[in-house]
Protein backbone atom coordinates (compact mmCIF):
# COMPACT_ATOMS: atom_id res chain seq x y z
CA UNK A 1 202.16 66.99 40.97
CA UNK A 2 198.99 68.60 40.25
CA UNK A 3 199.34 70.48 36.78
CA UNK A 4 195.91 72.10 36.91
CA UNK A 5 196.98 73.92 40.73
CA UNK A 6 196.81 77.42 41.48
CA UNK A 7 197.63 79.44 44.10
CA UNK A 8 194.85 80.32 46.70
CA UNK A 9 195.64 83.24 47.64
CA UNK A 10 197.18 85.12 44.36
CA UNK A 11 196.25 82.59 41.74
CA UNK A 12 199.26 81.61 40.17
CA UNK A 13 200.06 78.12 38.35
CA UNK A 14 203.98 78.37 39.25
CA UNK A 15 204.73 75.50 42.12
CA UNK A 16 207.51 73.85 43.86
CA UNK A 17 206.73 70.23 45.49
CA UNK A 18 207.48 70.26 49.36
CA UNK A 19 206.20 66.86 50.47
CA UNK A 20 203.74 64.10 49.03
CA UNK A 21 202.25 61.82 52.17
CA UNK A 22 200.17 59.66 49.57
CA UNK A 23 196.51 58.65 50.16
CA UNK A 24 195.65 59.06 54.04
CA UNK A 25 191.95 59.33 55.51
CA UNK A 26 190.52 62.73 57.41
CA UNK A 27 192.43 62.79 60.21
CA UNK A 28 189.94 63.45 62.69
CA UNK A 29 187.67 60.98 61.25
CA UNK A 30 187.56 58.80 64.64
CA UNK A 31 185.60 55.75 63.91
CA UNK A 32 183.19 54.12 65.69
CA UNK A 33 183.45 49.71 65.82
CA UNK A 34 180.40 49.23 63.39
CA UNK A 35 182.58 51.28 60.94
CA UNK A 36 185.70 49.27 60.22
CA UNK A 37 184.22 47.19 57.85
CA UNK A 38 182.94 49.60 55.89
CA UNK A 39 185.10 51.56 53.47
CA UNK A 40 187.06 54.59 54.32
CA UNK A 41 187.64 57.37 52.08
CA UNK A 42 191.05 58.36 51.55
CA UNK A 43 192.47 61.23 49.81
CA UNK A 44 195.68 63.09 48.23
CA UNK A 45 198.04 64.76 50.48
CA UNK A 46 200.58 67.15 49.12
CA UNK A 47 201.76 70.09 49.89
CA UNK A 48 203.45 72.71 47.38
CA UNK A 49 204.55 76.18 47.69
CA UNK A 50 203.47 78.68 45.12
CA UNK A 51 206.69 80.02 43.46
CA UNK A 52 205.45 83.61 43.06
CA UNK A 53 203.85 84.55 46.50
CA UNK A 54 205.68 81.95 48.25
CA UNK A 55 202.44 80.36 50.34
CA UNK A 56 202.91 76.56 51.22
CA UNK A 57 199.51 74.47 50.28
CA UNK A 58 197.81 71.52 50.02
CA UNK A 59 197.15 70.32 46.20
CA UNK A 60 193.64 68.64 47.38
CA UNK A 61 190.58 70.16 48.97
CA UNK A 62 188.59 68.01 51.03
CA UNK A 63 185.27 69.97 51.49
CA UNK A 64 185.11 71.93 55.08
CA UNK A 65 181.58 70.67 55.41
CA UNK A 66 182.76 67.25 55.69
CA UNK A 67 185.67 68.52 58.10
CA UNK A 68 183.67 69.84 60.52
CA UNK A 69 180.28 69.72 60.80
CA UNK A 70 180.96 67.19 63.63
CA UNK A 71 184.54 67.81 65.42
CA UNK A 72 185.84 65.70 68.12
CA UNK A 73 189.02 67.78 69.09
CA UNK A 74 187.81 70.06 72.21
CA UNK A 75 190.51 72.93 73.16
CA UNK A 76 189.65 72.36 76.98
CA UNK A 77 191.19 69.04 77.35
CA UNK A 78 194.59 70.43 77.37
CA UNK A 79 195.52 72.30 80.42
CA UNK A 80 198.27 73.68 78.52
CA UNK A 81 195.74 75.76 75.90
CA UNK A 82 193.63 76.35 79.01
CA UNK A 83 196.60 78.19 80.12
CA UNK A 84 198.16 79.66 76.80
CA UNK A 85 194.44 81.24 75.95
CA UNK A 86 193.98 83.03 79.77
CA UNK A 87 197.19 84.34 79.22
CA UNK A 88 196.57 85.92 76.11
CA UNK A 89 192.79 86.91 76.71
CA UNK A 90 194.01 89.20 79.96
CA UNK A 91 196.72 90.48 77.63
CA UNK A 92 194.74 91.35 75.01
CA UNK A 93 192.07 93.04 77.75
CA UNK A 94 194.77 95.72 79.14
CA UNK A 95 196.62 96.40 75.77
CA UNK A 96 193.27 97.11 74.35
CA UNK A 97 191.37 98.30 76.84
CA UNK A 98 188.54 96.09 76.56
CA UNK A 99 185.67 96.97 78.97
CA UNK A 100 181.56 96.35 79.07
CA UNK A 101 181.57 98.55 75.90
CA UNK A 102 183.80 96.53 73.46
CA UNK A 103 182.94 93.78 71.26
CA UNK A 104 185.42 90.56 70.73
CA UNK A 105 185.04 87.48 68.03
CA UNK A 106 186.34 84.60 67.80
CA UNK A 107 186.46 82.69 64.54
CA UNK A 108 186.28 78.97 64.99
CA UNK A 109 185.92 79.02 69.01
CA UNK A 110 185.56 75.10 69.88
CA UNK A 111 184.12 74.77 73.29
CA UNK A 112 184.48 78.62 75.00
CA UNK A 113 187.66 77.60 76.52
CA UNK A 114 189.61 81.34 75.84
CA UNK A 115 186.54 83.36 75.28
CA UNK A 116 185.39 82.16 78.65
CA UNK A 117 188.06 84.45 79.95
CA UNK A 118 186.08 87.43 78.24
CA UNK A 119 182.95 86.75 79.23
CA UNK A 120 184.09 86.33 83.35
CA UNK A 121 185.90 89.90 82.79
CA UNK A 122 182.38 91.49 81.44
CA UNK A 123 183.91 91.97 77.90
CA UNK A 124 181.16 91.16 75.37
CA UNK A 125 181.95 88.56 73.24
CA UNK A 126 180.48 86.37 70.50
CA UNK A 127 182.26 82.95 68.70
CA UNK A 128 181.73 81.62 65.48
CA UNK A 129 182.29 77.85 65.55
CA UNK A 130 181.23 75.45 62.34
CA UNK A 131 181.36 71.95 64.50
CA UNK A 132 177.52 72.08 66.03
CA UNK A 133 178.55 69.35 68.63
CA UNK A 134 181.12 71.78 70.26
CA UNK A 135 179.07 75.18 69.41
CA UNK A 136 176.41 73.02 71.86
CA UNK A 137 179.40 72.88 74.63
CA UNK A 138 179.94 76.17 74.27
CA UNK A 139 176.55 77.92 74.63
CA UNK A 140 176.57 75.18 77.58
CA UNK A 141 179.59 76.65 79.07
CA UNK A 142 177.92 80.26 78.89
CA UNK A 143 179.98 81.72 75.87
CA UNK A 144 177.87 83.10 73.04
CA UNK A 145 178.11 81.05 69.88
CA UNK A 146 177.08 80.74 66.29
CA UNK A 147 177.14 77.32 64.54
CA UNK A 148 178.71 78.39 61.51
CA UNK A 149 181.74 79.22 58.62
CA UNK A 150 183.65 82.53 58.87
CA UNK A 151 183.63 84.80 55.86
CA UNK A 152 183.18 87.95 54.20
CA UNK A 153 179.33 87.00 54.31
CA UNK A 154 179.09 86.01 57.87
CA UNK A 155 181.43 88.99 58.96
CA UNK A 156 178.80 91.32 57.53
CA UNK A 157 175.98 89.74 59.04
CA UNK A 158 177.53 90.09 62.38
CA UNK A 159 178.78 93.17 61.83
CA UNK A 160 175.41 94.44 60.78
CA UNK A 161 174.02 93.03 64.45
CA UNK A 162 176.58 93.18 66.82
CA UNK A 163 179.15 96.62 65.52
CA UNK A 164 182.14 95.63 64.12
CA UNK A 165 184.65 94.63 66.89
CA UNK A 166 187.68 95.68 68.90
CA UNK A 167 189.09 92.55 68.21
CA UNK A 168 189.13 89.73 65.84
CA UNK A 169 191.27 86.42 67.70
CA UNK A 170 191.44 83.30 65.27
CA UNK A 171 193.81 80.71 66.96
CA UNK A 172 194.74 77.98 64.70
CA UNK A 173 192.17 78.50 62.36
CA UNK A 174 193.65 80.73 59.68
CA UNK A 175 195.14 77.49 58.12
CA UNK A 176 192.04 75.95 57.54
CA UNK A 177 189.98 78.17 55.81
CA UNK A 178 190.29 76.88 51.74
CA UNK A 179 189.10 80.65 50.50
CA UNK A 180 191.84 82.35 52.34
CA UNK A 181 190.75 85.73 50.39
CA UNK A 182 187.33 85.58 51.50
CA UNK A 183 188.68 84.75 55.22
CA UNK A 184 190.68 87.69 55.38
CA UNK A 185 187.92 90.01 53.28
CA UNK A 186 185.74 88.89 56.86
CA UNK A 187 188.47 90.30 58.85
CA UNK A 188 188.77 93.59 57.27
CA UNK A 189 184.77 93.87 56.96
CA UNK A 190 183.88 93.40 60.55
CA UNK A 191 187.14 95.31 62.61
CA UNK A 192 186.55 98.71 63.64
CA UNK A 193 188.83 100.93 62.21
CA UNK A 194 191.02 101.12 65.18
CA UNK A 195 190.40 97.36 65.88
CA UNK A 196 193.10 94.61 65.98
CA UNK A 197 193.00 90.85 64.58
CA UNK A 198 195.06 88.66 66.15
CA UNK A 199 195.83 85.37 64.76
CA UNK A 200 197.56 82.20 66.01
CA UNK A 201 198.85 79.30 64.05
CA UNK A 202 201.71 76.77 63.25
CA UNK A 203 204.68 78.54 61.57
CA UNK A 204 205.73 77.39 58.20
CA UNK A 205 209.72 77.74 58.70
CA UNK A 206 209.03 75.68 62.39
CA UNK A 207 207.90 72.89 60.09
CA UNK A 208 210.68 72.86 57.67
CA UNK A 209 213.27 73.81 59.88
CA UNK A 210 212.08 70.83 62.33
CA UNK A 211 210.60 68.20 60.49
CA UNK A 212 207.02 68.47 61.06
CA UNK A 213 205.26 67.12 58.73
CA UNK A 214 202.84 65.15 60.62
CA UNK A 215 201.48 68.99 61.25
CA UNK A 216 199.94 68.21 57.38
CA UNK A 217 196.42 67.08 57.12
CA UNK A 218 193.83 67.93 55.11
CA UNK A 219 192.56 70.53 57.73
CA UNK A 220 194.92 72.67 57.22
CA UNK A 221 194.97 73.83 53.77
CA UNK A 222 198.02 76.54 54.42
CA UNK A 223 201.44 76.31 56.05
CA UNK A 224 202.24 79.83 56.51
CA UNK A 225 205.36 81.67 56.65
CA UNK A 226 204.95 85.41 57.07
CA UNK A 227 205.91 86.83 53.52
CA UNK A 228 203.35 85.85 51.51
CA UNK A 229 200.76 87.46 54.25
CA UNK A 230 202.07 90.76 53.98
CA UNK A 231 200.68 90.48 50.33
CA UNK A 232 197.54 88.92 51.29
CA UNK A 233 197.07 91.06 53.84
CA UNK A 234 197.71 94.48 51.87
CA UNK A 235 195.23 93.12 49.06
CA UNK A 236 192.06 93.72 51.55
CA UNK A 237 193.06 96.78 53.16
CA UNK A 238 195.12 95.68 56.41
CA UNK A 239 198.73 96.12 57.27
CA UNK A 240 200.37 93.22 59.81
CA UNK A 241 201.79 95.47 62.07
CA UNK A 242 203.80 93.16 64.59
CA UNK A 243 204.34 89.13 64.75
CA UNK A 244 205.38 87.27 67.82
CA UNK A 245 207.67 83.62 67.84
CA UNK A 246 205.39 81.28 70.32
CA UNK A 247 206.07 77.70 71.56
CA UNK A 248 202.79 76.37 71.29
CA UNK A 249 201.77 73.46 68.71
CA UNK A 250 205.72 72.73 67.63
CA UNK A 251 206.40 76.51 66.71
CA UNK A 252 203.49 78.98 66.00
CA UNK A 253 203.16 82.60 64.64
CA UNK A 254 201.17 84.82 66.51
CA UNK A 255 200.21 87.93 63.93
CA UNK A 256 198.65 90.92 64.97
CA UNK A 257 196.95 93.05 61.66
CA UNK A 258 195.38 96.03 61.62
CA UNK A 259 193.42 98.71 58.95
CA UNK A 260 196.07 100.06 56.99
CA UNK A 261 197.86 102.92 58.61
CA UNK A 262 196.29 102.76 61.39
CA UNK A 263 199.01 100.97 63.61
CA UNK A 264 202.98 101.93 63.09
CA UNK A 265 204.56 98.75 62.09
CA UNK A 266 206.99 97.38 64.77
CA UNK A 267 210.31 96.17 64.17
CA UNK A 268 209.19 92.88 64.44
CA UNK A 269 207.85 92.18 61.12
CA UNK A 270 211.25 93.57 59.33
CA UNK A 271 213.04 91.22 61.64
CA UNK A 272 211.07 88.14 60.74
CA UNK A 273 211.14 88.89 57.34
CA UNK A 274 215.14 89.22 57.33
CA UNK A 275 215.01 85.99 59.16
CA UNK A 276 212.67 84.14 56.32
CA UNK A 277 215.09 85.68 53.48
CA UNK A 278 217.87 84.69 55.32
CA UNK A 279 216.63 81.14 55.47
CA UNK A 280 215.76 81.04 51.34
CA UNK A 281 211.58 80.63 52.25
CA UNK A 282 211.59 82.55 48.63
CA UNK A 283 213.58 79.88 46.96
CA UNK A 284 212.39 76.59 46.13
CA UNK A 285 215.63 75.05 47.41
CA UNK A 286 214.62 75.61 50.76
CA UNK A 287 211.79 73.30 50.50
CA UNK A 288 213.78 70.46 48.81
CA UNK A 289 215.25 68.61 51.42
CA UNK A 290 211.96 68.75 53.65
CA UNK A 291 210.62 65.22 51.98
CA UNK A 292 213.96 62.98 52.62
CA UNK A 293 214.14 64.13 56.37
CA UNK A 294 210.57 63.11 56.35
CA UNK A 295 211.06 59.75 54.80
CA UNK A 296 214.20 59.32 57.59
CA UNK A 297 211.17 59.93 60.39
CA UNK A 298 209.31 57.26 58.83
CA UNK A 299 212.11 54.68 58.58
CA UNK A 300 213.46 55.13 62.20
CA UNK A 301 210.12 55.09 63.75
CA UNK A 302 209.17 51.80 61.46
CA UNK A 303 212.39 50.15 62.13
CA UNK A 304 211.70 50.72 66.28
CA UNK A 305 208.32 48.89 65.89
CA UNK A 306 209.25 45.87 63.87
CA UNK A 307 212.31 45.62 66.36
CA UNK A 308 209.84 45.90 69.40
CA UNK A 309 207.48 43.45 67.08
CA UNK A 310 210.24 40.73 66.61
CA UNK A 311 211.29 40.87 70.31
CA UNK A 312 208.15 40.66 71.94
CA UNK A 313 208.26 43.96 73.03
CA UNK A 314 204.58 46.33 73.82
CA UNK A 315 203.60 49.27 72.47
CA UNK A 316 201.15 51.63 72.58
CA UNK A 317 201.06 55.63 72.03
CA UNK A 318 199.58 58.59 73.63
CA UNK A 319 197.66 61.56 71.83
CA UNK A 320 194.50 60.48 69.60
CA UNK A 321 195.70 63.41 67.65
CA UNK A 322 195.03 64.44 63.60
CA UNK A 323 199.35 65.05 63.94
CA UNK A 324 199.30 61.34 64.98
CA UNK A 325 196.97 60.12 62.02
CA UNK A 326 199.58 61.55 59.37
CA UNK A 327 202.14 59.80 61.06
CA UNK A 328 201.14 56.51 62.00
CA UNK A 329 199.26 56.35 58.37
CA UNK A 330 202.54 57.46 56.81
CA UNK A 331 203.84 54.76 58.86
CA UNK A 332 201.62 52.15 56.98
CA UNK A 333 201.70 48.59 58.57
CA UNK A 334 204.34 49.09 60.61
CA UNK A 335 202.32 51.08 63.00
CA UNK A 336 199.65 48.28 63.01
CA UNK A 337 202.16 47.07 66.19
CA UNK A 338 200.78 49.74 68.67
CA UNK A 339 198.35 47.86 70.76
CA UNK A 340 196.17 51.09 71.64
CA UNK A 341 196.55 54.89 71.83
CA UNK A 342 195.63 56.13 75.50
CA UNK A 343 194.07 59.77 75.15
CA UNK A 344 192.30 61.84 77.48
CA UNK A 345 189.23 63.37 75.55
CA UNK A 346 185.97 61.36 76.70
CA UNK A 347 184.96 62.10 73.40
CA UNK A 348 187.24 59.54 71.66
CA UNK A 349 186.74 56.72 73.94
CA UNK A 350 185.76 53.51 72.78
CA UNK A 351 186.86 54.63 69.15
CA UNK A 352 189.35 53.91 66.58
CA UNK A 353 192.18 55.49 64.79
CA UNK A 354 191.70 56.59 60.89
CA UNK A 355 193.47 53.88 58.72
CA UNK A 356 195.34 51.79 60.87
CA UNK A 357 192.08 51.79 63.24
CA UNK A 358 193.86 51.82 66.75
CA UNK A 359 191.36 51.53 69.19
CA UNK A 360 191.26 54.53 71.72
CA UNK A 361 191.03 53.91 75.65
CA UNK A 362 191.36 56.06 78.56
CA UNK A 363 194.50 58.24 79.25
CA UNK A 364 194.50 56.10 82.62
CA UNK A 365 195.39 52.67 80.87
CA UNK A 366 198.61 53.94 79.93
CA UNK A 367 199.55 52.88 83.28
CA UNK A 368 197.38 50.12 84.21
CA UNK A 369 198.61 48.48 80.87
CA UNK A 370 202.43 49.50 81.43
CA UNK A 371 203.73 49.14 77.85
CA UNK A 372 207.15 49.03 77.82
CA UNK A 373 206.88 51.93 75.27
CA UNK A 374 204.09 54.97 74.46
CA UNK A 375 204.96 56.88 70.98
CA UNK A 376 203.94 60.58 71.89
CA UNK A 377 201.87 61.42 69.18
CA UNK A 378 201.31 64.37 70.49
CA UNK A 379 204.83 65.55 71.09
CA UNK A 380 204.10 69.15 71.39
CA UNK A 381 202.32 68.95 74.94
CA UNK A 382 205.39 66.54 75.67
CA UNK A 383 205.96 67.93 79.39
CA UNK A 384 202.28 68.13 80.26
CA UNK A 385 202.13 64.45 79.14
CA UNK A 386 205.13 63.26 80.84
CA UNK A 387 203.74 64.97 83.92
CA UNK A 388 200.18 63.35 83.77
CA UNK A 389 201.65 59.88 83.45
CA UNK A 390 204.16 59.81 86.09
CA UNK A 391 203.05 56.74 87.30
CA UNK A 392 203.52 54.98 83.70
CA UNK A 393 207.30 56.57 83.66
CA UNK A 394 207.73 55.63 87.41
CA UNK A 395 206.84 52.25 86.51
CA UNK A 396 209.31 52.30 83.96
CA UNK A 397 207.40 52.93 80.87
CA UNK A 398 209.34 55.04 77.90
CA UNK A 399 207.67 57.32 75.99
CA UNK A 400 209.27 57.73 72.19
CA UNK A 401 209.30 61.07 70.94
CA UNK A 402 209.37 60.58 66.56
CA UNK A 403 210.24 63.64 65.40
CA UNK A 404 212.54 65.84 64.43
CA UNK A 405 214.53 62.28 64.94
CA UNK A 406 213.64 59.46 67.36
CA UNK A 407 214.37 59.45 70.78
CA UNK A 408 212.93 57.79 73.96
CA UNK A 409 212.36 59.81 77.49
């Protein structure tokens, strides 16, 4: 464990170890066949929870430059977020009011896919995405969009252009922003004062409480649970005034923050945090067993390829996903069995898996290839997965579903 650590978000030395995954590559560092000779830079992965605010974190900062400058996950490939993000945009349009006269941002908006939904109701809008590949798709797709890092900095600068804005969405981006103080001085700086920010992303007690600790990667810096935000919040002026339990991504919190006082707090934020104390997310013994139930993940899922090894048996998976690059790198060799992961991004095609360098092919081989078996690294689109490949199931393929604990569909 790292002595020299402190806290990101209030600075303290005082840690509790969750998990330790080893050495494992970038997770979304897809690479290409002239690369797998070449050496591929691994680093630490461990997550610990500050004893004194109680915020879950990665020990080792991999620079966000070299995360995602070029980005090959695009939102719009899943119809589920395709759905999950027009749902929420026409929400957020008729609880706000949002008309020709607002002003929405998005922080880290991939390829337009929910602030497309603005722009076709007449809502002015503007995204700030770091990846320039998908900032190109974007402006492509009609959606305004700035090829860079949200901040305090860049919050002014738009702000001193554009007004602040009605609303600030950041869907599963919170967690990856290494200054989480500066991210959240942004927010404040560019919401008008009767403004809303509304922020999606994986929930911290979801992870414990179910095992998901492929969920870790060096992306995402922060595994949050909603006690220490209140804190982090109330440093830079802004009260969380309601929090919403969603299904997406394994288990996500979907926080809705506002200027201080400006919002009456709902009962849903005393309710979660009952929950949370209830639970022991203040306590390091709640974190304690997280590691062991990870390690039993491991050894089912490496025991079920050796077995399909020794017997002859075929394999593949499903999902070129930074979740499955934890886990089949956590795997180690065993994972070496699976003969190719099927995925339907374009943009991964004809390209290999981090570390155990699984080469990538069309989602439509899954059943041209008819592996007796697919491991779903992307478990939490399960059903829209299952429903693509009907033809692979009909055929009698199984799909193995790792985690919380093994189990074939």
């Amino acid at each position: 464990m790292d002595n020299n650590f402190e806290c990101r978000a209030c600075g303290s030395k005082n840690h509790h170890p969750v998990i330790d995954l080893g050495l494992q590559p970038l997770a979304n560092n897809l690479l290409r066949k002239e690369d797998l000779g070449k050496p591929e830079p691994r680093f630490p992965l461990e997550v610990v929870v500050c004893t004194d605010c109680w915020l879950m974190q990665i020990t080792h900062i991999v620079p966000p430059v070299a995360l995602f400058s070029d980005y090959v996950y695009f939102s719009s490939f899943s119809e589920h977020m395709l759905r999950h993000s027009r749902s929420a945009a026409l929400r957020y349009i008729e609880e706000k009011k949002l008309n020709a006269g607002s002003f929405v941002v998005e922080v880290a908006s991939n390829d337009g896919y929910l602030l497309k939904n603005f722009v076709q109701a007449g809502v002015p809008c503007l995204g700030l995405e770091p990846a320039a590949n998908i900032a190109t798709v974007a402006r492509e797709a009609g959606v305004d969009t700035r090829c860079e890092f949200f901040g305090a900095d860049s919050a002014a600068a738009v702000k001193k252009e554009r007004g602040g804005a009605d609303l600030i969405l950041g869907n599963n981006v919170f967690a990856h922003a290494p200054s989480t103080n500066d991210f959240v001085a942004g927010l404040q700086t560019l919401l008008k004062p009767d403004g809303w920010v509304v922020l999606e992303f994986p929930y911290g007690v979801d992870m414990i409480e179910h095992v998901e600790f492929d969920t870790i990667y060096h992306e995402h810096v922060f595994y949050f649970t909603l006690t220490p935000l209140l804190t982090l919040f109330k440093k830079h002026g802004l009260d969380v005034f309601h929090v919403e339990r969603i299904g997406i991504h394994g288990g996500s919190l979907r926080v809705f923050a506002c200027h201080a006082g400006r919002e009456t707090v709902r009962d849903s934020v005393p309710q979660t945090l009952v929950v949370e104390a209830e639970l022991g997310v203040a306590t390091p013994a709640y974190y304690m067993r997280f590691s062991s139930r990870a390690e039993k993940v491991r050894a089912d899922l490496q025991a079920f390829l050796l077995e399909q090894q020794k017997t002859g048996g075929h394999v593949a998976a499903y999902g070129a996903s930074a979740k499955g690059s934890t886990l089949l790198n956590y795997v180690g060799d065993a994972a070496r069995v699976i003969e190719f992961i099927a995925d339907r991004s374009t943009y991964k095609h004809g390209k290999f898996s981090p570390g155990i360098h699984v080469p990538i092919v069309p989602a439509e081989q899954l059943a041209l290839s008819r592996p007796g078996y697919a491991v779903l690294l992307v478990w939490n689109f399960a059903d829209e997965v299952i429903a693509q490949q009907q033809a692979y199931h009909a055929a009698g393929g199984r799909f193995v579903i790792p985690l919380p604990e093994l189990r074939i569909v």
